[in-house]
Every structure is written in structure tokens, then in C-alpha cells.
Protein backbone atom coordinates (compact mmCIF):
# COMPACT_ATOMS: atom_id res chain seq x y z
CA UNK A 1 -3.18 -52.36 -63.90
CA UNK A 2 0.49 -52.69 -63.53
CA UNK A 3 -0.02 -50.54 -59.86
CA UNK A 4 -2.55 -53.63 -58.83
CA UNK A 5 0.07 -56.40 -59.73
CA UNK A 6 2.77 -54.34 -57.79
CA UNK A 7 0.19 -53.76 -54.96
CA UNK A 8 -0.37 -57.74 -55.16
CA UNK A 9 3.09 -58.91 -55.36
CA UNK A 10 4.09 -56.53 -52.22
CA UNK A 11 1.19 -58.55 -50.28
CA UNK A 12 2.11 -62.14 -50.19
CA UNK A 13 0.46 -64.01 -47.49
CA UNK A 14 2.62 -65.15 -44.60
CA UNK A 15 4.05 -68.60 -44.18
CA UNK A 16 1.14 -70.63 -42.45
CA UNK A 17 -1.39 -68.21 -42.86
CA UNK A 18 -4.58 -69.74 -43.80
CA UNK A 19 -5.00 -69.46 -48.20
CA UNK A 20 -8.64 -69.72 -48.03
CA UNK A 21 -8.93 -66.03 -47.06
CA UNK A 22 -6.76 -64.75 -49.69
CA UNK A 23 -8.39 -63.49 -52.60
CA UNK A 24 -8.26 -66.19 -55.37
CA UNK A 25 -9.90 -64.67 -58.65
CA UNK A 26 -7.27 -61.84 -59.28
CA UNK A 27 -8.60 -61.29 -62.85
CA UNK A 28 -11.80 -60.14 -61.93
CA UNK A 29 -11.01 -57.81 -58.89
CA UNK A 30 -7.97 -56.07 -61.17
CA UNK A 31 -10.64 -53.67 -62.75
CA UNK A 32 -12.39 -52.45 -59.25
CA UNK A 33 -11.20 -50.14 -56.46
CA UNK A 34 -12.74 -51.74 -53.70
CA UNK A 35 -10.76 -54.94 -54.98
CA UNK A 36 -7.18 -53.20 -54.51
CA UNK A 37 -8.10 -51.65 -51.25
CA UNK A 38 -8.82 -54.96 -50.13
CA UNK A 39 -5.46 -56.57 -51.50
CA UNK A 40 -3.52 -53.70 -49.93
CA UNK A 41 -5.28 -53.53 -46.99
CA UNK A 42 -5.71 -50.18 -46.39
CA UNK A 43 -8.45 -47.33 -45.84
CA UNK A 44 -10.68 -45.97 -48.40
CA UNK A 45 -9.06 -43.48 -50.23
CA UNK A 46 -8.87 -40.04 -48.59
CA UNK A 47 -9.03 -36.52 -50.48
CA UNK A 48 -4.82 -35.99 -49.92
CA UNK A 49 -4.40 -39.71 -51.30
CA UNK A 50 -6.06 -38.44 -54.73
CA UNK A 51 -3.88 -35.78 -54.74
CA UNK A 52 -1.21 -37.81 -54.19
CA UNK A 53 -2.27 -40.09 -57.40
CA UNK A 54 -0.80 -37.50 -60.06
CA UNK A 55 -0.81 -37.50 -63.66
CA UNK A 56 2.47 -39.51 -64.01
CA UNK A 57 3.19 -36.90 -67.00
CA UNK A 58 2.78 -34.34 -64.53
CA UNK A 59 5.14 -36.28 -62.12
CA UNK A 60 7.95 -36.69 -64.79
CA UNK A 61 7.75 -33.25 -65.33
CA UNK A 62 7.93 -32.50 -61.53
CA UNK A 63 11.14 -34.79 -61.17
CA UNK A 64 12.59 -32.95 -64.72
CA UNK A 65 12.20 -29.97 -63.03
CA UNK A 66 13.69 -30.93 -59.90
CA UNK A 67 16.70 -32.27 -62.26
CA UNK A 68 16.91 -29.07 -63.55
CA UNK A 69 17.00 -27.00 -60.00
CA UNK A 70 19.75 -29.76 -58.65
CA UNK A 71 21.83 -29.40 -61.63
CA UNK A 72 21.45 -25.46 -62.01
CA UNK A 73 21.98 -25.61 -58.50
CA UNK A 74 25.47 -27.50 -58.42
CA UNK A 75 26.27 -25.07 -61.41
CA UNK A 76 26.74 -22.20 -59.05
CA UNK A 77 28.24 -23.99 -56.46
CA UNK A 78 30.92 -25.35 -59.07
CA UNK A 79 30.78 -21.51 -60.05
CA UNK A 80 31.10 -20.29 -57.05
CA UNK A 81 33.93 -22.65 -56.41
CA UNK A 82 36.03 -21.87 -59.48
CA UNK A 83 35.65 -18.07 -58.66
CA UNK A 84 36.81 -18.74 -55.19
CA UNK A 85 39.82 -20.37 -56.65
CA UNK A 86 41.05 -18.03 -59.59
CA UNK A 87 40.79 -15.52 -56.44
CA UNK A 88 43.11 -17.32 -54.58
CA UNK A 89 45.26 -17.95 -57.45
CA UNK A 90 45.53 -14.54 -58.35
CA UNK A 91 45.95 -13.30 -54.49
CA UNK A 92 49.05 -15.96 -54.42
CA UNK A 93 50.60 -14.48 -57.80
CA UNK A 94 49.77 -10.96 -56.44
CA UNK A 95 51.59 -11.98 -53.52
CA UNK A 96 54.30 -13.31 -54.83
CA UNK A 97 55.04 -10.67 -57.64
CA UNK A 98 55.22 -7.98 -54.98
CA UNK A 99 57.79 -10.19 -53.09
CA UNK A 100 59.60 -10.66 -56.77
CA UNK A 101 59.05 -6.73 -57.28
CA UNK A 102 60.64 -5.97 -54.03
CA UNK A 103 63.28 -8.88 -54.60
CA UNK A 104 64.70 -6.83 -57.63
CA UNK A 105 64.36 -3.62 -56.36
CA UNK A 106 66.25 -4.51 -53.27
CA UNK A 107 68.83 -6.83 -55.73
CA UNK A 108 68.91 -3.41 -57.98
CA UNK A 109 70.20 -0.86 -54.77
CA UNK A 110 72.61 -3.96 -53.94
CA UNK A 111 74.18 -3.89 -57.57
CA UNK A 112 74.50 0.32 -57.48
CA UNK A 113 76.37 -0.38 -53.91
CA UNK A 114 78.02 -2.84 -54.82
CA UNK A 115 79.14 -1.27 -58.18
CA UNK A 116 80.28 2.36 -56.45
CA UNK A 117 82.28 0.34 -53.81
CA UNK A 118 83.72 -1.19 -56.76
CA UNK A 119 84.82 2.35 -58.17
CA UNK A 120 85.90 3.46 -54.73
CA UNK A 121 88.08 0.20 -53.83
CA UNK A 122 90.17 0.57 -57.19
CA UNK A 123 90.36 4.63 -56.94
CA UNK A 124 92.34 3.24 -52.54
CA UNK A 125 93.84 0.56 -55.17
CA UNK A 126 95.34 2.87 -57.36
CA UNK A 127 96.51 5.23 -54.29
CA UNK A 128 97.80 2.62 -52.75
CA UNK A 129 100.12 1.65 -55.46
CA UNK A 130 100.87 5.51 -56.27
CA UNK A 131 101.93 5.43 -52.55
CA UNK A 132 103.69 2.56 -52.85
CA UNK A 133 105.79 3.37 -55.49
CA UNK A 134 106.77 6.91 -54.12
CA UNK A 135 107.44 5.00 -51.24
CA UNK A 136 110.35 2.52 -53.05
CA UNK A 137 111.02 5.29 -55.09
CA UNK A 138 111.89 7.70 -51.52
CA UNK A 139 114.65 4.92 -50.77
CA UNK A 140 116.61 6.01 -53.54
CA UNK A 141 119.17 8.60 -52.91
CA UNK A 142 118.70 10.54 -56.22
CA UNK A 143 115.18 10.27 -56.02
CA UNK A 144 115.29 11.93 -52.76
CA UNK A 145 117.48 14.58 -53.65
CA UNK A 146 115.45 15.96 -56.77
CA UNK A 147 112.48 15.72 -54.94
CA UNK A 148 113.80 17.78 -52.07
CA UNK A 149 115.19 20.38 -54.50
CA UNK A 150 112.19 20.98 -56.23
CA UNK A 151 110.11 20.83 -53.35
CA UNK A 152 111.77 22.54 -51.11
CA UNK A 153 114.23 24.42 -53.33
CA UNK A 154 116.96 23.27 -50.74
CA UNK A 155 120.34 23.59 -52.46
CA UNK A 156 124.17 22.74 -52.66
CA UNK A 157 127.22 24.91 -50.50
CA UNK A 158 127.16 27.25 -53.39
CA UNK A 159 124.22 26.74 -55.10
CA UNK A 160 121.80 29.89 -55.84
CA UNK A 161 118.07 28.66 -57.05
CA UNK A 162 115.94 31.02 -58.84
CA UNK A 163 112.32 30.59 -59.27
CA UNK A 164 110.64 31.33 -62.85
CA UNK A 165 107.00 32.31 -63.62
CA UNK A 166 106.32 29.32 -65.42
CA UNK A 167 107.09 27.19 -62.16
CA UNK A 168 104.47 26.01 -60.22
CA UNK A 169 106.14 26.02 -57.15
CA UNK A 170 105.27 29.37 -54.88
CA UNK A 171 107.98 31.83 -54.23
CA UNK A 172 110.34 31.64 -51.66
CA UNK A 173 110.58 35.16 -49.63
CA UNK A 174 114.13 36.13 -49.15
CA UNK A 175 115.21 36.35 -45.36
């Protein structure tokens, strides 16, 4: 019944059309098919028309289905989406730890460099100031003397230098 009064309220008749051909006794042409092709104006039903008249339980169950394919189907897409995404995510950390991996490594040689050119520049620091004393130390007169004595057992007018075993200095051969 309630598909007749839909069918009847879709099929107003036009402004200035003549009433008279309009069907007036609704009540009585509600129960007959012949009645609502006439209201809707169309053919006689056709065999693909009654299959298109369902069981409306079996078209719920249809459209519940269909509800459940859309849904299970934007499911994997918001699956497939979220795995695409951890993927990238973990391709950008993977990324970026090797550059923080190579970062330290290359950090790491620059602190062992850095820490033997330390060693080496106070070993030239020390020599220096060895060097510089001697230096200062080769202005003085006495200085000079003792080392030139011991070194290179050069002696005084009258002087005779003898060389003991416990001396580190080599021998001097006699002329």
C-alpha cells in the first residue's frame, strides 16, 4: 500500500490539465494491479520488473552485505595505508641511524686524531722548551765551559783529563 501512495503522490496532474480524467476513487483501485499501472502510467509488468520487486528482507540483507564489503573493503585500504607508512617511518629512522652510525664513527677517528696530535704537540712542546732552555743556558760562560769539557774533554794549558769506566763518554784515542 504505502508503494501505491508513493506511486500516487509522484503523479500529480499538471497545472491545467483536465481533473476529470484523473482517477478519483483512490480507495478502491489501492488493492488492484491494473489500478497502479494505470496511476503510474507505465507497461504491464515484465518478467525482469518481478525480479526487480524483491523481498525487501532480502534487499536489506543485500545492502547489509554491501555495508559489509565497503567497510571490509576500506579496512584494507586503511591497512594497507598504515603498512605503507610504518615502512616509510622505519626506512627514514633506518636512514637516519646509519647517517648517526657513520656520524660517530667518523666523530670517534676525529677524537683518536685529534687526541694523538694532542700527545705529539706537547712531546715538540716539551722539546721546545728543553731547547730553549739549553739555549739561555749556552749564553752563560760557565755553562759553556762544563759542557765543552765534558763533551769534548777539551782542557786547560796544563790540564791532563782521564777518562774512567764508569763514564759514559767514549774514549778519546791518544794521537
Amino acid at each position: 500500500m504505502s508503494y501505491v501512495k508513493s506511486k500516487i503522490l509522484l503523479i500529480r496532474p499538471a497545472v491545467g490539465h483536465d481533473l476529470s480524467t484523473f482517477p478519483t476513487h483512490l480507495h478502491t483501485l489501492n488493492e488492484s494491479e491494473d489500478a497502479v499501472m494505470l496511476l503510474t502510467q507505465k507497461k504491464k509488468p515484465t518478467k525482469q520488473s518481478a525480479k526487480a520487486t524483491v523481498d525487501p528482507y532480502t534487499e536489506i540483507e543485500r545492502a547489509r552485505q554491501q555495508k559489509q564489503a565497503r567497510t571490509h573493503y576500506v579496512h584494507r585500504v586503511h591497512k594497507r595505508r598504515i603498512i605503507l607508512l610504518f615502512t616509510l617511518l622505519a626506512a627514514i629512522f633506518l636512514v637516519c641511524g646509519v647517517q648517526i652510525y657513520q656520524a660517530r664513527q667518523s666523530l670517534a677517528t676525529t677524537n683518536a686524531q685529534v687526541a694523538t696530535k694532542k700527545v705529539k704537540l706537547k712531546k715538540n712542546q716539551a722539546q721546545q722548551r728543553k731547547l730553549k732552555l739549553q739555549e739561555s743556558q749556552l749564553k752563560n760562560d760557565d755553562y759553556l765551559q762544563q759542557v765543552i769539557r765534558q763533551k769534548y774533554y777539551y782542557s786547560k794549558n796544563n790540564e791532563t783529563i782521564y777518562s774512567l769506566p764508569q763514564d759514559k763518554a767514549p774514549t778519546i784515542p791518544t794521537k
